[in-house]
N, C-alpha and C. Protein backbone atom coordinates (compact mmCIF):
# COMPACT_ATOMS: atom_id res chain seq x y z
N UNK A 1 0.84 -1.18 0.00
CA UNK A 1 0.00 0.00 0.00
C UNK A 1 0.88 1.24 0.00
N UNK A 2 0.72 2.29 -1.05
CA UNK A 2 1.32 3.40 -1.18
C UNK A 2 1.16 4.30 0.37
N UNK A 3 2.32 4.93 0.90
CA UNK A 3 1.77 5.70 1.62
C UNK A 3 1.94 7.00 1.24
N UNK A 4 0.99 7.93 1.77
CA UNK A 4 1.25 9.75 1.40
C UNK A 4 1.96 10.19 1.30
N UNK A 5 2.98 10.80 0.95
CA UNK A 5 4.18 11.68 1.79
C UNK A 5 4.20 13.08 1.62
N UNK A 6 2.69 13.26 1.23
CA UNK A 6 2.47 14.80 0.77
C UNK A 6 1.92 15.23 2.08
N UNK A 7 0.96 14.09 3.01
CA UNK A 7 0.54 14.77 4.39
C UNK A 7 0.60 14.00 5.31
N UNK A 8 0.65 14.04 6.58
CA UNK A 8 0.97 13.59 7.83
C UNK A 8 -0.39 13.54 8.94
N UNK A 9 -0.45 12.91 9.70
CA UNK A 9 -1.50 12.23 10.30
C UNK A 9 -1.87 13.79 10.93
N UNK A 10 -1.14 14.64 11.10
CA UNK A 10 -1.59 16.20 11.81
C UNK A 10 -2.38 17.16 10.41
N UNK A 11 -1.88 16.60 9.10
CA UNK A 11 -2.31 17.56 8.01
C UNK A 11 -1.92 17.90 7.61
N UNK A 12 -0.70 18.64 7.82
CA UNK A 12 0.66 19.37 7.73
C UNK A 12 1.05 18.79 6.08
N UNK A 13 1.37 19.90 5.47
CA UNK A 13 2.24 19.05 4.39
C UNK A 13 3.60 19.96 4.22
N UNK A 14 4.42 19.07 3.90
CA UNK A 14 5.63 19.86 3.39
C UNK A 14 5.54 20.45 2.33
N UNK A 15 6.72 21.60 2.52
CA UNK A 15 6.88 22.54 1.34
C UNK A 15 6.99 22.36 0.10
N UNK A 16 6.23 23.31 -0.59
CA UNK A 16 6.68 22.57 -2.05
C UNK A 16 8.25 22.81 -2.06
N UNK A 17 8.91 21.92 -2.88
CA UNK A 17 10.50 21.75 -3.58
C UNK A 17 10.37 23.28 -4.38
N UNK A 18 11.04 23.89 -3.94
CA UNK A 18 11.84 25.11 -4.65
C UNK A 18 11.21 26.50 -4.60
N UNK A 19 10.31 25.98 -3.21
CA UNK A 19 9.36 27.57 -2.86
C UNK A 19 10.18 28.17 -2.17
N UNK A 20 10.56 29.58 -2.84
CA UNK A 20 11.73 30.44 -2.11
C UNK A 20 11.16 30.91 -0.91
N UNK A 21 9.78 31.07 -0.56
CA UNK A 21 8.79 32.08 0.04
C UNK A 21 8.71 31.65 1.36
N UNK A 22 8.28 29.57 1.35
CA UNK A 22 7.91 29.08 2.13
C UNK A 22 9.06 28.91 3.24
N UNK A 23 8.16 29.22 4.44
CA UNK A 23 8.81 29.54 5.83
C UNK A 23 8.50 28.35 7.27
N UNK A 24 7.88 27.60 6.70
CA UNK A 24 7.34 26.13 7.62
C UNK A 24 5.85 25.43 6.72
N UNK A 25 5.55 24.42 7.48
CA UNK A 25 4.78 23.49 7.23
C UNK A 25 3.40 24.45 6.93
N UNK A 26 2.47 23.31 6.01
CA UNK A 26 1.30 24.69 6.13
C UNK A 26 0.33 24.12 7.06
N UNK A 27 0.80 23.74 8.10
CA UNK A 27 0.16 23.63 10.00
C UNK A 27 0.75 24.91 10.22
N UNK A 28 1.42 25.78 9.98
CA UNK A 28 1.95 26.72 10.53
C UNK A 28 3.26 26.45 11.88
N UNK A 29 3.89 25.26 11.55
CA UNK A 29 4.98 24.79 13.08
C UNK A 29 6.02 24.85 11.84
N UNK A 30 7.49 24.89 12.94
CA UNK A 30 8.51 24.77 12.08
C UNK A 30 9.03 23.59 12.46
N UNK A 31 8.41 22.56 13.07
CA UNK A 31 8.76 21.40 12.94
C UNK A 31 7.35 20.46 13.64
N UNK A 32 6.84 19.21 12.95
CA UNK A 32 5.96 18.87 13.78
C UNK A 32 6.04 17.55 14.15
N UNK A 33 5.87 16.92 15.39
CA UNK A 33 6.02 15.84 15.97
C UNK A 33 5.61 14.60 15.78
N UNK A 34 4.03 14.92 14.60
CA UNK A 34 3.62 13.93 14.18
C UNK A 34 4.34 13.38 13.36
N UNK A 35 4.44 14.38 12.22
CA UNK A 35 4.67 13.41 11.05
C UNK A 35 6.61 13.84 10.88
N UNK A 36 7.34 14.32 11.80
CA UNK A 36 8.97 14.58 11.90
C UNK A 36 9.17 15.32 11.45
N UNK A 37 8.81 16.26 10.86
CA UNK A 37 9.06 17.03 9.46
C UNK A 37 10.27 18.38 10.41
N UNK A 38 10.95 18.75 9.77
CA UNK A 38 11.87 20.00 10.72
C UNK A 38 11.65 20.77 9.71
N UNK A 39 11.70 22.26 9.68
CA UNK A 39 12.15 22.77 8.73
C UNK A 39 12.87 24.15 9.33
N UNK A 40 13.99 24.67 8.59
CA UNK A 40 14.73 26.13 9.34
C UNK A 40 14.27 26.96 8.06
N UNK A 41 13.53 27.64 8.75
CA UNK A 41 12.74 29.01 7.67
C UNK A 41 14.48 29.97 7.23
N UNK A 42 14.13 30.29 6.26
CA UNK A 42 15.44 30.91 5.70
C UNK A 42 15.29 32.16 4.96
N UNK A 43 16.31 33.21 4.66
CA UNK A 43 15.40 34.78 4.54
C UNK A 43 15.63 34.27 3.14
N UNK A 44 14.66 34.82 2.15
CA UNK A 44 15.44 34.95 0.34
C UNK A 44 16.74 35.33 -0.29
N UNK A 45 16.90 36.01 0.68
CA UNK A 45 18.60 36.27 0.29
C UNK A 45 19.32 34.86 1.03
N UNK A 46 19.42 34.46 1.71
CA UNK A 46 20.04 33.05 2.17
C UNK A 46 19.62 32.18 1.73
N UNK A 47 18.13 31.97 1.17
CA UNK A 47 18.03 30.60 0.27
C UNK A 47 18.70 30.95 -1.29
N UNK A 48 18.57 32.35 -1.67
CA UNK A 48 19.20 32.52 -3.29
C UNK A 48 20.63 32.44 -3.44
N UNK A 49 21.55 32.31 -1.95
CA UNK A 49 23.13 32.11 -1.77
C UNK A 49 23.43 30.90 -1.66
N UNK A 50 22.67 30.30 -1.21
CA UNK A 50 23.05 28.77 -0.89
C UNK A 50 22.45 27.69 -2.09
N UNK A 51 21.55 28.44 -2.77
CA UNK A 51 20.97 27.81 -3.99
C UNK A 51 22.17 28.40 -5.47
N UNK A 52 22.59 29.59 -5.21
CA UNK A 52 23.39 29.63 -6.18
C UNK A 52 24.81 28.57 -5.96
N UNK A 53 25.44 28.98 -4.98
CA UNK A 53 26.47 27.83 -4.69
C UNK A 53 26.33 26.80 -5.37
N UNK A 54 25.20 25.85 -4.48
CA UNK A 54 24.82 24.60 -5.69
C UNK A 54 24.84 24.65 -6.51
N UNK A 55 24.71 25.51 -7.39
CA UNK A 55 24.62 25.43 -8.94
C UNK A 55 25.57 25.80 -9.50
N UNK A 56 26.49 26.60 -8.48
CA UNK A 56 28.31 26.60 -9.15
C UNK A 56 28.67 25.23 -9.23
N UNK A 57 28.50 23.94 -7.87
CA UNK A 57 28.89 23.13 -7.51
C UNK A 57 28.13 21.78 -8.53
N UNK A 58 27.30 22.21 -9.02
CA UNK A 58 26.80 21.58 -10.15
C UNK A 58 26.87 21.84 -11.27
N UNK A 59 27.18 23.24 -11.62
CA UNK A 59 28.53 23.31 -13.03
C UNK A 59 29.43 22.77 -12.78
N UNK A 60 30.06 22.59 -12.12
CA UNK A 60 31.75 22.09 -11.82
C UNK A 60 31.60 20.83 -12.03
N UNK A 61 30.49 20.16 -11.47
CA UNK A 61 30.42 18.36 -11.98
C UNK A 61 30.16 18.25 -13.38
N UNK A 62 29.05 19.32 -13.69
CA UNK A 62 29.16 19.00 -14.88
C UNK A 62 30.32 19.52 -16.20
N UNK A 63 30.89 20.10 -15.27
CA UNK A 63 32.36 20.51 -16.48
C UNK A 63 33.42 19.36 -16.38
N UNK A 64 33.29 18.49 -14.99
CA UNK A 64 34.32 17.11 -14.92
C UNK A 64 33.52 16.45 -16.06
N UNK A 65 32.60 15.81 -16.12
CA UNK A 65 31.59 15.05 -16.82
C UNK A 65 32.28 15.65 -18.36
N UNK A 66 32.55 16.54 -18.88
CA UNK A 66 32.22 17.31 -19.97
C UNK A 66 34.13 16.83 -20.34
N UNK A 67 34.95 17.42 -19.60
CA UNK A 67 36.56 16.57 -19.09
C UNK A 67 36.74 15.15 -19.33
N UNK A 68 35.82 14.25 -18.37
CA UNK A 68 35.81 12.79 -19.19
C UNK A 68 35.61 12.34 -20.27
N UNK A 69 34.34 13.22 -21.04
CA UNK A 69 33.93 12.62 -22.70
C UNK A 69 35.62 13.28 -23.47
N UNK A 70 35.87 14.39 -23.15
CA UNK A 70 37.01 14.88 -23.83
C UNK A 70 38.64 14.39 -23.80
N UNK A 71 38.44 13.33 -22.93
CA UNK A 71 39.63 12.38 -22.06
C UNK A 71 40.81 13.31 -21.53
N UNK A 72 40.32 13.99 -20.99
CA UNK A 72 41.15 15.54 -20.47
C UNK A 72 42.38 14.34 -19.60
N UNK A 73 43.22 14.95 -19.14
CA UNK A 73 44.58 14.32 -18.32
C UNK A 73 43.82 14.19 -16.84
N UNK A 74 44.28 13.19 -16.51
CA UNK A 74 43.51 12.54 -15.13
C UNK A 74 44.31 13.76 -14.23
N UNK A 75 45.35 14.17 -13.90
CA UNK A 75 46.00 15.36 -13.16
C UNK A 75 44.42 16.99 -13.64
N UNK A 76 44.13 16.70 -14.61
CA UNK A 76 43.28 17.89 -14.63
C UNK A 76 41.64 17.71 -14.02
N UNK A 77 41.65 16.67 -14.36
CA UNK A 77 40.73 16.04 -13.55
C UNK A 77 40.28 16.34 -12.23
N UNK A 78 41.32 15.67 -11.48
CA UNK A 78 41.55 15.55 -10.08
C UNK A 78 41.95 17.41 -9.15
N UNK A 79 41.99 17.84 -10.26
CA UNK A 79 42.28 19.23 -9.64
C UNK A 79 40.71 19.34 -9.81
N UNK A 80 39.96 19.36 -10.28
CA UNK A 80 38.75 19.81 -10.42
C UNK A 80 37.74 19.82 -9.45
N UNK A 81 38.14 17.85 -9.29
CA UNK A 81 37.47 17.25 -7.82
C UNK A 81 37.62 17.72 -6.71
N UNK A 82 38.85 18.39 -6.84
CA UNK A 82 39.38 18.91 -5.61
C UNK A 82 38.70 20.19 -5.48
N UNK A 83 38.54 20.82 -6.12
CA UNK A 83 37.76 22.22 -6.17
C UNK A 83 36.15 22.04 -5.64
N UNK A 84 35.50 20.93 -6.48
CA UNK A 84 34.10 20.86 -5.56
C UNK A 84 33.97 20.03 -4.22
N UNK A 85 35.09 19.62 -4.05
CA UNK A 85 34.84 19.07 -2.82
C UNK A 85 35.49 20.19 -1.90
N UNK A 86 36.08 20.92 -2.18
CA UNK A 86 36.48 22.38 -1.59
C UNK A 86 35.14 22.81 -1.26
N UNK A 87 34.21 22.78 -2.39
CA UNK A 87 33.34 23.85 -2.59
C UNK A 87 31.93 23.26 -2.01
N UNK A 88 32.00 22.03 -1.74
CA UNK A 88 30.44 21.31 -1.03
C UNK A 88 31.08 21.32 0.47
N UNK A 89 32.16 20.93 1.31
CA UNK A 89 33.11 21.41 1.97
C UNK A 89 32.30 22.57 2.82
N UNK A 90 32.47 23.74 1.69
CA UNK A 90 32.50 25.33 2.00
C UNK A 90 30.68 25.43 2.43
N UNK A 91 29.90 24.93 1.72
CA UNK A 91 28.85 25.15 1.11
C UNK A 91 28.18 24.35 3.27
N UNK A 92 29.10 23.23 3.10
CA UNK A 92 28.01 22.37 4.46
C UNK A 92 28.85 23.38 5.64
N UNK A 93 29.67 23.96 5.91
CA UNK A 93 30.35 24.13 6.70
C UNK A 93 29.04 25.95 7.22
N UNK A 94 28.75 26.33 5.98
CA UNK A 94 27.41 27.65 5.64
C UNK A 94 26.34 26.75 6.78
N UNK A 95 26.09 25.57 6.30
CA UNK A 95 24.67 25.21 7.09
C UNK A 95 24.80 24.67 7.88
N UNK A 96 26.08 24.43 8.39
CA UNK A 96 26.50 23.90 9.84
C UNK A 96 26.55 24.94 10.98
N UNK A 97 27.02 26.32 10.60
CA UNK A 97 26.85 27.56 11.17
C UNK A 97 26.07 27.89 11.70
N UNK A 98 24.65 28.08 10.26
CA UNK A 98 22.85 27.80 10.60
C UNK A 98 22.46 27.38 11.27
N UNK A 99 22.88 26.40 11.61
CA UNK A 99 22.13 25.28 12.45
C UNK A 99 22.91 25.88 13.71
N UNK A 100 24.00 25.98 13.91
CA UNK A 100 24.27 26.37 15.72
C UNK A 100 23.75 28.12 15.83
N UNK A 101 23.90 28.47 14.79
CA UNK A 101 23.18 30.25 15.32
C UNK A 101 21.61 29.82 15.43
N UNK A 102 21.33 29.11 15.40
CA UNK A 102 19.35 29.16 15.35
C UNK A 102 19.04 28.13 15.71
N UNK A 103 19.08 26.75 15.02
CA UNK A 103 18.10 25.87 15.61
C UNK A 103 18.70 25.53 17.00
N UNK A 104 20.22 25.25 17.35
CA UNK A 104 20.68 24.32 18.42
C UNK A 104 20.75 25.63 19.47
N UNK A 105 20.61 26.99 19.38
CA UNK A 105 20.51 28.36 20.42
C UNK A 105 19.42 28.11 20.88
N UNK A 106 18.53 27.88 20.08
CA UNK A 106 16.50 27.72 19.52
C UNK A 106 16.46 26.65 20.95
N UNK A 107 16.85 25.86 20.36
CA UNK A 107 16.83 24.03 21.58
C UNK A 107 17.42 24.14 22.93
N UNK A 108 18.71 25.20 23.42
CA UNK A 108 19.44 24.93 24.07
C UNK A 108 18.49 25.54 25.35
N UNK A 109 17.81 27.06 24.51
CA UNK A 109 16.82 27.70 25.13
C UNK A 109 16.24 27.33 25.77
N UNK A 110 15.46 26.33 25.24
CA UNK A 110 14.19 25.86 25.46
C UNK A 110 14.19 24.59 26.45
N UNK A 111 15.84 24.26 26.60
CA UNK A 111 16.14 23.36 27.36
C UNK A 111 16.26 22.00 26.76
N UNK A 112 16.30 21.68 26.01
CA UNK A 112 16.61 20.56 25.20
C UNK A 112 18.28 20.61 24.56
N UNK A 113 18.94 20.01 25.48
CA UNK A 113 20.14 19.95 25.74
C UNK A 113 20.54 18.90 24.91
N UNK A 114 19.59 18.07 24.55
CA UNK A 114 19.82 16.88 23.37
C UNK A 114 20.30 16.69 22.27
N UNK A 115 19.79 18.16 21.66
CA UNK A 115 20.38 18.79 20.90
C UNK A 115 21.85 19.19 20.27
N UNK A 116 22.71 19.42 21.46
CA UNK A 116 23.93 19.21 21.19
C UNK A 116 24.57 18.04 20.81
N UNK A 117 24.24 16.95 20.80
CA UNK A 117 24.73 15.41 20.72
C UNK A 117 24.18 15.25 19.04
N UNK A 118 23.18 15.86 18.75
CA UNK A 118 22.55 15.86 17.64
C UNK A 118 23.97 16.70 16.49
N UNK A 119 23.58 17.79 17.52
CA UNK A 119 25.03 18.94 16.66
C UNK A 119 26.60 18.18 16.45
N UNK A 120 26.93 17.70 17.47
CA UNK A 120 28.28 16.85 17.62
C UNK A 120 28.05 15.68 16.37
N UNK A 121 26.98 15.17 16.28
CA UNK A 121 27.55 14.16 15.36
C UNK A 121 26.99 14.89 13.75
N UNK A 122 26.43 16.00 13.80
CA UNK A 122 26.68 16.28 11.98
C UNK A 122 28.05 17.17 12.43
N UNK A 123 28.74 17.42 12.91
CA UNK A 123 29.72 18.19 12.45
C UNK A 123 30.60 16.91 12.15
N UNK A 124 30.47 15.71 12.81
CA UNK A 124 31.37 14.67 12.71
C UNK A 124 31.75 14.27 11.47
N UNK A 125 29.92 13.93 10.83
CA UNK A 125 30.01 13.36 9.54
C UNK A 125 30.53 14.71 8.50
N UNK A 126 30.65 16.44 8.91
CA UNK A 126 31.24 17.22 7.83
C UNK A 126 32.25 16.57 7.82
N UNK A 127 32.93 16.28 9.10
CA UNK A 127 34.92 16.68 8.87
C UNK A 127 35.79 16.83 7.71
């Protein structure tokens, strides 16, 4: 049996994919318990910076891609790789920031100290 994943036993549905506007669930919570959903509302100028990035970081794959059909020198290559992994690197290290200026300040507040253990292990998996 298919299940929903457009709504959650509260109603709530997630955002549409690529709504610059949308600021939480349309329950109006920025995260809800029923159905897990988190979301960190973000201003338009911080979703249009972090959305452009990606799309530097997704030219760059696609200029390796473009390097392989052309059998470019594996040394030119590998400099390349090195550049977007510089650059996804740069890009998680932006929303790792995010997350301790707001959501884990947000939690620490509120007394949910749990939170930090949460924080400790995504910075783990950046390194």
């Amino acid at each position: 049996m298919a299940q929903n994943t457009n709504a959650s036993s509260c109603g709530c549905t997630p955002p549409v994919p690529g709504s610059l506007s949308d600021s939480g669930l349309s329950c109006g919570k920025t995260s809800c318990q029923a159905c897990h959903h988190k979301k960190t509302p973000r201003s338009e100028a911080e979703l249009r910076n972090l959305k452009n990035r990606l799309n530097r970081i997704s030219g760059q794959l696609a200029g390796i891609g473009r390097m392989l059909d052309d059998n470019r020198y594996c040394g030119d290559i590998l400099t390349q790789v090195a550049a977007v992994e510089s650059a996804l690197q740069s890009f998680g290290y932006i929303i790792l920031k995010e997350h301790m200026e707001t959501c884990v300040v947000e939690e620490v507040q509120s007394g949910n100290t749990q939170i930090v253990e949460e924080a400790f292990e995504l910075m783990r998996k950046l390194k």
